[in-house]
N, C-alpha and C. Protein backbone atom coordinates (compact mmCIF):
# COMPACT_ATOMS: atom_id res chain seq x y z
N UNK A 1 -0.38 7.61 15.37
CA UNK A 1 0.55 7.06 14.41
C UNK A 1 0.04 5.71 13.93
N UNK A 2 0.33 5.14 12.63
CA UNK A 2 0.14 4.21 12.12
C UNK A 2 1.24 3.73 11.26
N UNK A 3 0.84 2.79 10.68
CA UNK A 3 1.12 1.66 9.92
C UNK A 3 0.69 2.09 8.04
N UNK A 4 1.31 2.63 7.51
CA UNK A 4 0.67 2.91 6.04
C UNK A 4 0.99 1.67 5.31
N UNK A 5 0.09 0.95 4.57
CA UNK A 5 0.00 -0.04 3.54
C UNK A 5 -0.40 0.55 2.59
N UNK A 6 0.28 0.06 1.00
CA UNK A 6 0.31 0.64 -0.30
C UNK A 6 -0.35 -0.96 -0.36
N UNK A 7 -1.76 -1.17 -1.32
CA UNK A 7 -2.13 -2.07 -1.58
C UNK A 7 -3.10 -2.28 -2.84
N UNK A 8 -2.55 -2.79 -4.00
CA UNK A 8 -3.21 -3.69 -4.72
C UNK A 8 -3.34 -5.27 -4.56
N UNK A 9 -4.79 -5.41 -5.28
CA UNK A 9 -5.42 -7.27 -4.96
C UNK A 9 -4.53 -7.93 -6.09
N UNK A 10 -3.44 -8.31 -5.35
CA UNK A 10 -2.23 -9.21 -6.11
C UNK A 10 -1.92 -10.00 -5.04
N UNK A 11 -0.50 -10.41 -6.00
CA UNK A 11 0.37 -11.56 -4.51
C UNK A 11 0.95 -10.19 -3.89
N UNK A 12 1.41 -9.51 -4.07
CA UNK A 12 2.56 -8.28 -4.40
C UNK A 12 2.05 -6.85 -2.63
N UNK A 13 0.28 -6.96 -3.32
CA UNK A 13 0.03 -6.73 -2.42
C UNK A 13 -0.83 -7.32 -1.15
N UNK A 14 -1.06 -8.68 -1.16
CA UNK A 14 -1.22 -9.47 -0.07
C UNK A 14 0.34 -9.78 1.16
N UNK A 15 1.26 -9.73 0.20
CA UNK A 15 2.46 -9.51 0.68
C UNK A 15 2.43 -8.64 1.92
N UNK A 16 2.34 -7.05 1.12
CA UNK A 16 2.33 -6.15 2.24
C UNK A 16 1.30 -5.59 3.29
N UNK A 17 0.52 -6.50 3.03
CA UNK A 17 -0.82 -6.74 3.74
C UNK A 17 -0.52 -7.40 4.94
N UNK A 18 0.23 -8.51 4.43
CA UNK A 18 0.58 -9.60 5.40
C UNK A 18 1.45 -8.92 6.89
N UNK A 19 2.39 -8.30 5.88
CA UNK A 19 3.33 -7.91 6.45
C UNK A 19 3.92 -6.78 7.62
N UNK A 20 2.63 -5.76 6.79
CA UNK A 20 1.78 -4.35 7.57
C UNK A 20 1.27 -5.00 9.03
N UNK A 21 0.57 -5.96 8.44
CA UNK A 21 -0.61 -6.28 9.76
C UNK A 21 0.43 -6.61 10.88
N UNK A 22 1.35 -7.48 10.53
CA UNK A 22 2.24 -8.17 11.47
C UNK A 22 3.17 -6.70 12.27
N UNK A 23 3.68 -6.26 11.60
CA UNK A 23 4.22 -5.05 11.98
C UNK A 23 3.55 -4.10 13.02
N UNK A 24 1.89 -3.71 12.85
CA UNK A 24 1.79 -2.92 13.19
C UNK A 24 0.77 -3.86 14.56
N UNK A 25 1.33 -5.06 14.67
CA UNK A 25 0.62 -5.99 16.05
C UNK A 25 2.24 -5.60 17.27
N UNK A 26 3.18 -5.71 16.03
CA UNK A 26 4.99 -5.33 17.04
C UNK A 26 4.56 -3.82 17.83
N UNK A 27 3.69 -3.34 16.58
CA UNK A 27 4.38 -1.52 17.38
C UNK A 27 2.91 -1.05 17.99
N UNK A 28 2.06 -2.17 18.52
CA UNK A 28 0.72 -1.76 19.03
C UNK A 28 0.43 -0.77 18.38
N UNK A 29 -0.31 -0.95 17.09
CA UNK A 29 -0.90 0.74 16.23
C UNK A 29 -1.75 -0.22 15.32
N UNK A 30 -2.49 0.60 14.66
CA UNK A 30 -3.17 0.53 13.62
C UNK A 30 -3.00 0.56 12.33
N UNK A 31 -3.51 0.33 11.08
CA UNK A 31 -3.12 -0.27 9.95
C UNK A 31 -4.12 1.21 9.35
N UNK A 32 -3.16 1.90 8.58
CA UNK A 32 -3.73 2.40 7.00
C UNK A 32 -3.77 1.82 5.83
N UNK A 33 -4.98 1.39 5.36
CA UNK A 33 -4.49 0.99 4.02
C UNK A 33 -4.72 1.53 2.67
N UNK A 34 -3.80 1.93 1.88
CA UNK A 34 -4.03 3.00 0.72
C UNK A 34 -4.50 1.94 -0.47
N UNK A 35 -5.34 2.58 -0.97
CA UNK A 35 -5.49 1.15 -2.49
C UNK A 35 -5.94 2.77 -3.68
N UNK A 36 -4.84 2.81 -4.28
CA UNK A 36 -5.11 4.12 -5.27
C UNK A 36 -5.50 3.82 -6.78
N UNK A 37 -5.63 4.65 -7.52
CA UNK A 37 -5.61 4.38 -8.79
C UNK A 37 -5.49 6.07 -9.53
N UNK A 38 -5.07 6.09 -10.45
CA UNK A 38 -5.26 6.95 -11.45
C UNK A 38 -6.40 7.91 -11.99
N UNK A 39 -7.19 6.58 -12.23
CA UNK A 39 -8.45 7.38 -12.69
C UNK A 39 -8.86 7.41 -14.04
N UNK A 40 -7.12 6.97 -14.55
CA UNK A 40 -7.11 7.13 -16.31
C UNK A 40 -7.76 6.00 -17.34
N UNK A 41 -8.51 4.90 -16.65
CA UNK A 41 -8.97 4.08 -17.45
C UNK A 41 -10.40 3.57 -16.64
N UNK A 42 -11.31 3.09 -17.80
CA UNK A 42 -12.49 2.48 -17.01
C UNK A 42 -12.63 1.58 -15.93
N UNK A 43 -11.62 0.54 -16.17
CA UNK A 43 -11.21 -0.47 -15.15
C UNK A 43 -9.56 -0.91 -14.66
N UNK A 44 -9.48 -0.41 -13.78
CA UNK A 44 -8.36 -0.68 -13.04
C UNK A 44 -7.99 -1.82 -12.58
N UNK A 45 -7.22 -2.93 -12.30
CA UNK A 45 -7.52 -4.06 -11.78
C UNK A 45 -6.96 -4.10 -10.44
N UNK A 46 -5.89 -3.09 -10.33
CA UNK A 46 -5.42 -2.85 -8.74
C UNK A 46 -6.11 -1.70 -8.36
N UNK A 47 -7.24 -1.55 -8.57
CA UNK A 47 -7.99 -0.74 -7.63
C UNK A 47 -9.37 -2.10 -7.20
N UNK A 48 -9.58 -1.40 -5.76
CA UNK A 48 -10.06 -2.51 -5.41
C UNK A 48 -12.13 -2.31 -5.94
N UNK A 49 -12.64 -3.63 -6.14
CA UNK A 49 -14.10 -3.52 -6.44
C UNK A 49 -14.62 -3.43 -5.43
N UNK A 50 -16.06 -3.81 -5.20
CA UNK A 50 -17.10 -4.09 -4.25
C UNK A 50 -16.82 -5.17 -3.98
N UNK A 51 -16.69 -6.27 -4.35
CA UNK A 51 -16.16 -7.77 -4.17
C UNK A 51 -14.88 -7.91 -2.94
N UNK A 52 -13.93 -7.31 -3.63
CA UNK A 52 -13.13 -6.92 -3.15
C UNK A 52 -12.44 -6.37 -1.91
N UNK A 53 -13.34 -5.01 -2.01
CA UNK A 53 -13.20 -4.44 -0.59
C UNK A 53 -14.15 -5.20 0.67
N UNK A 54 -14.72 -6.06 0.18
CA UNK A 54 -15.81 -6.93 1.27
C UNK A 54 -14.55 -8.12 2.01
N UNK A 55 -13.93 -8.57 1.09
CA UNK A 55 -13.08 -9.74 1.46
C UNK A 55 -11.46 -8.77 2.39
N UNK A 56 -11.24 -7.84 1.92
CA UNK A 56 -10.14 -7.31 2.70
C UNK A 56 -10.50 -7.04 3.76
N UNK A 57 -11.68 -6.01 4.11
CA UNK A 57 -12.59 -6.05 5.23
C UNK A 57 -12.86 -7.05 5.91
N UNK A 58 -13.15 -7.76 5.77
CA UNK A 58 -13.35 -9.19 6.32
C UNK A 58 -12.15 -9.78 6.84
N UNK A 59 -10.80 -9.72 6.13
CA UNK A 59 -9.09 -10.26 6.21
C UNK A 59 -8.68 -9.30 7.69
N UNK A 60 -9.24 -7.88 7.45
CA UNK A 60 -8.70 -7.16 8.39
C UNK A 60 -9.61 -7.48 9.86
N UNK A 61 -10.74 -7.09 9.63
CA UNK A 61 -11.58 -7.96 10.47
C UNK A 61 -10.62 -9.03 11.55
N UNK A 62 -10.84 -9.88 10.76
CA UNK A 62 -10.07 -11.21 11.79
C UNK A 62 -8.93 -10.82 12.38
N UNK A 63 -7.94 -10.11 11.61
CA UNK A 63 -6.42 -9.50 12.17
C UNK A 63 -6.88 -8.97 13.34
N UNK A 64 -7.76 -8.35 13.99
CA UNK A 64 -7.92 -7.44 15.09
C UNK A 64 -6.54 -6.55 15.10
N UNK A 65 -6.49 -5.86 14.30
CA UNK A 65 -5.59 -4.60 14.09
C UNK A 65 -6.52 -3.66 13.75
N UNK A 66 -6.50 -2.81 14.38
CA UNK A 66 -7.18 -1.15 14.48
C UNK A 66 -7.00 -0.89 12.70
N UNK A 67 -7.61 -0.81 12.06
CA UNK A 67 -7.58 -0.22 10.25
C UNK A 67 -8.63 0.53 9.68
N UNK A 68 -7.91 1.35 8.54
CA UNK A 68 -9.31 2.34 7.79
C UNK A 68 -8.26 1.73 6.72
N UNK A 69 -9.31 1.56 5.87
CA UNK A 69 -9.30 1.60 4.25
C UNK A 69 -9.47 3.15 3.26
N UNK A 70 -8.62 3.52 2.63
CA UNK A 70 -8.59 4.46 1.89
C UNK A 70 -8.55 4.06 0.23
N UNK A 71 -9.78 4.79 -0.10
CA UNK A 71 -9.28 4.61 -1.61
C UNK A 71 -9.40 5.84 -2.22
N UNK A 72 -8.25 6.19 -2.95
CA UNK A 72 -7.82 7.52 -3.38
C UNK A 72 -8.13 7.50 -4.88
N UNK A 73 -8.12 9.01 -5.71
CA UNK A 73 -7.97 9.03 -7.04
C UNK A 73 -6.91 9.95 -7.32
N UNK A 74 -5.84 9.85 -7.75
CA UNK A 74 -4.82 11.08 -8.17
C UNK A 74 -3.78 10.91 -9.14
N UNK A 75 -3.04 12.24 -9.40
CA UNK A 75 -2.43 11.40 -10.96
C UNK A 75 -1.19 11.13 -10.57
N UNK A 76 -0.83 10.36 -9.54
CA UNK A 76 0.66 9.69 -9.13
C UNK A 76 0.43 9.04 -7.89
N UNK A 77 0.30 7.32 -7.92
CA UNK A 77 0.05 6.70 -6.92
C UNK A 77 1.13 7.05 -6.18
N UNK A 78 2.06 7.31 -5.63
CA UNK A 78 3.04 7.04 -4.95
C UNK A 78 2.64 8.65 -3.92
N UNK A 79 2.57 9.67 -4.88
CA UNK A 79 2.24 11.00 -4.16
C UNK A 79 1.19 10.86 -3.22
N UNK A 80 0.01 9.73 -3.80
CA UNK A 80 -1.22 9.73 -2.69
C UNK A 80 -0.70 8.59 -1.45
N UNK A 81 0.21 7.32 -1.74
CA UNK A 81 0.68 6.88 -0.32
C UNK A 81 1.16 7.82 0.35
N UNK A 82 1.97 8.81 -0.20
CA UNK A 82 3.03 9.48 0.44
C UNK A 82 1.93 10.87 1.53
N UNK A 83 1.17 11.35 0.55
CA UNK A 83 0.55 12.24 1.46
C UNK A 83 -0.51 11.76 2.43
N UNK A 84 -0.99 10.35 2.44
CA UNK A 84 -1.75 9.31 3.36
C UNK A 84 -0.53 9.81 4.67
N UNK A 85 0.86 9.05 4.47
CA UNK A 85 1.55 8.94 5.53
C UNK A 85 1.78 10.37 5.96
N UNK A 86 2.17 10.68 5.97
CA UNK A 86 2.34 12.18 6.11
C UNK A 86 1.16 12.61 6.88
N UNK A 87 -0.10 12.90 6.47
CA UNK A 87 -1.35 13.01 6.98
C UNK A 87 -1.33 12.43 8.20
N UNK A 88 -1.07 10.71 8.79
CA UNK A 88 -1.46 10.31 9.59
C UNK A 88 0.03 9.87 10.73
N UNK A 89 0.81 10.94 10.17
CA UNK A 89 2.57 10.63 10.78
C UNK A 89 2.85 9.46 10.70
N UNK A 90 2.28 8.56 9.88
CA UNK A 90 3.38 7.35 9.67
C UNK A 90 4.64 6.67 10.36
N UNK A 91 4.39 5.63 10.86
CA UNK A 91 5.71 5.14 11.64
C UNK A 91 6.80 4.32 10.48
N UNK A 92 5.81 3.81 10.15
CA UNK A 92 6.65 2.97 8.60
C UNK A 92 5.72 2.80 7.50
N UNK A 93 5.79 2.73 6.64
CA UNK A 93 4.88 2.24 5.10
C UNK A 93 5.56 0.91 4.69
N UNK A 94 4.38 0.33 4.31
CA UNK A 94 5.00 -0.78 4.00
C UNK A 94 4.58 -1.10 2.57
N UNK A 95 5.03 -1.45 1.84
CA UNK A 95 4.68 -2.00 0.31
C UNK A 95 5.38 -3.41 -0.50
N UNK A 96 4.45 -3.65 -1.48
CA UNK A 96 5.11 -4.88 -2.06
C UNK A 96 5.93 -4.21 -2.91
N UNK A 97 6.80 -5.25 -3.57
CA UNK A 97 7.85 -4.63 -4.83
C UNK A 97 7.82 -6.00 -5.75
N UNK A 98 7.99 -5.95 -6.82
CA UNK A 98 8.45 -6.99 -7.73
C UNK A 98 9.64 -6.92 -8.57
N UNK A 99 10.11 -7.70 -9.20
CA UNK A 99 11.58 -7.31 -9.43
C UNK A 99 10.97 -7.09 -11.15
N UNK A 100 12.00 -5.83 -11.33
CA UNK A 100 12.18 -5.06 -12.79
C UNK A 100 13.07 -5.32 -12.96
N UNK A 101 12.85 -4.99 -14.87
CA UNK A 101 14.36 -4.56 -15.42
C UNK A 101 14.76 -3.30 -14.68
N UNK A 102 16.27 -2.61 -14.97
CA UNK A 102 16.87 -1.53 -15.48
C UNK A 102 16.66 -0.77 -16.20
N UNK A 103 15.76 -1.52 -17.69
CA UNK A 103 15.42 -0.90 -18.38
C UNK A 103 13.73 -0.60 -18.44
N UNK A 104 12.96 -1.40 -17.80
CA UNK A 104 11.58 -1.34 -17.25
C UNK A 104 11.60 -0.19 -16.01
N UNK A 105 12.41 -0.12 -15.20
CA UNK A 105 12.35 0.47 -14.07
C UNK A 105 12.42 2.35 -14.89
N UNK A 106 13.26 2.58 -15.83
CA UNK A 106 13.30 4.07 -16.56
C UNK A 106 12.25 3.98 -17.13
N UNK A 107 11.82 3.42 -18.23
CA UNK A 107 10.69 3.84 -18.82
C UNK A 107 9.25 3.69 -18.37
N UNK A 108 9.26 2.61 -17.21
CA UNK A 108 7.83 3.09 -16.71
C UNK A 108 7.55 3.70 -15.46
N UNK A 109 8.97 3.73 -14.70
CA UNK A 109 8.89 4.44 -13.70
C UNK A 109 8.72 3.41 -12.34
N UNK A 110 8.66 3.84 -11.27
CA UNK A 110 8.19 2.43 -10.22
C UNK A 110 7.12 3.03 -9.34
N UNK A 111 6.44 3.01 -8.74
CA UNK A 111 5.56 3.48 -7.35
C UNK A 111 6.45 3.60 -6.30
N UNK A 112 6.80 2.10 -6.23
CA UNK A 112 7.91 1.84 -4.82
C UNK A 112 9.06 2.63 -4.67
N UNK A 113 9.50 3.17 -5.96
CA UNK A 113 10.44 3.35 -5.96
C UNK A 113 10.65 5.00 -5.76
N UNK A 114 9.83 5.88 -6.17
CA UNK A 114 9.32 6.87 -5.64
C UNK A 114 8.76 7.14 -4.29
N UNK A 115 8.18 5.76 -3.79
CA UNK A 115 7.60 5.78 -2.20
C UNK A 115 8.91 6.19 -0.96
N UNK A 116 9.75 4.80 -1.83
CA UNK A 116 10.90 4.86 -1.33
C UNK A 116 11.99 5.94 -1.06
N UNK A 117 12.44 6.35 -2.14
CA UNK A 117 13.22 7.50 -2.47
C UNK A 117 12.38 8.92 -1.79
N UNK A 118 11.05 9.11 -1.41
CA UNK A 118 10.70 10.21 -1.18
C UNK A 118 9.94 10.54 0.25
N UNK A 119 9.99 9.08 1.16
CA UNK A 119 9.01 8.95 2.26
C UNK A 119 10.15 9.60 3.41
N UNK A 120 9.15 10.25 4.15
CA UNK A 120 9.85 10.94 5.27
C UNK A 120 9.88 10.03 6.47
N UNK A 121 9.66 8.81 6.19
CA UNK A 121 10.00 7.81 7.23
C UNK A 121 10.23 6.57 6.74
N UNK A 122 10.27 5.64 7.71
CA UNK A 122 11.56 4.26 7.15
C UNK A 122 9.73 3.59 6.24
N UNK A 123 10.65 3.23 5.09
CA UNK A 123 10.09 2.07 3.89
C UNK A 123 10.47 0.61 4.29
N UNK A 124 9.70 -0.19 4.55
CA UNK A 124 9.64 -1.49 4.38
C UNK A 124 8.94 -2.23 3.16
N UNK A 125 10.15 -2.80 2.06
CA UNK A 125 9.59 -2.97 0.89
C UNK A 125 9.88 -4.90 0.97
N UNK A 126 8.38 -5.09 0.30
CA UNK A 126 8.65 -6.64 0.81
C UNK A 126 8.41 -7.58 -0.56
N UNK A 127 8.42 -8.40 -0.90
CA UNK A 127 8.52 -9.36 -1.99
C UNK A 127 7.64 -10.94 -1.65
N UNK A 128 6.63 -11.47 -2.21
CA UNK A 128 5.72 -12.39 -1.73
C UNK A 128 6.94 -13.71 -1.38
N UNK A 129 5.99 -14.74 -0.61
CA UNK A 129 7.08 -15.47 -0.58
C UNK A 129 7.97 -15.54 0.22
């Protein structure tokens, strides 16, 4: 069992980075971390680079928390956290959230909010800060 982290290189997802790691030092386990993308454009900016994945590596590194890095391609980020956890029985997922409209939240839809509404185990949704 693990620890699933939904993670883009933001505050949003340093958040649940933060937050994962800490969590999964409470429940002696290891850290998944999902960093997905679409696929639908040349450059993604929450998908992670070479740059990138060197410095998280490095972040996790020091944590001494047991972790694999996953980076997925599929056409609904939330479906690829969701089948990560699932895959690895998940104790909790953890993700950042930022605050939407009402009316942002219908028309573009949320990740979290799908993670949330559809995870077969408890969501911990966290906010930077």
């Amino acid at each position: 069992m693990a620890v699933v982290i939904g993670f883009i290189p933001d505050e949003y997802g340093e958040a649940a980075l933060a937050y994962g790691l800490g969590e999964a030092q409470r429940r002696h386990t290891g850290v998944v971390i999902v960093n997905s993308t679409k696929g639908d454009a040349l450059v993604d900016r929450r998908y992670l680079g070479e740059d990138d994945k060197v410095t998280l590596e490095e972040q996790l590194a020091a944590s001494g928390v047991e972790h694999e890095l996953r980076q997925t391609t599929g056409k609904d980020i939330a479906d690829e956290i969701l089948a990560v956890a699932k895959e690895v029985i998940a104790d909790v997922i953890v993700i950042g959230i930022r605050h939407r409209t009402p009316v942002g939240k219908v028309i573009m839809g949320s990740v979290a909010q799908r993670v949330i509404i559809d995870a077969t185990c408890p969501v911990i949704a966290v906010k930077p800060g």
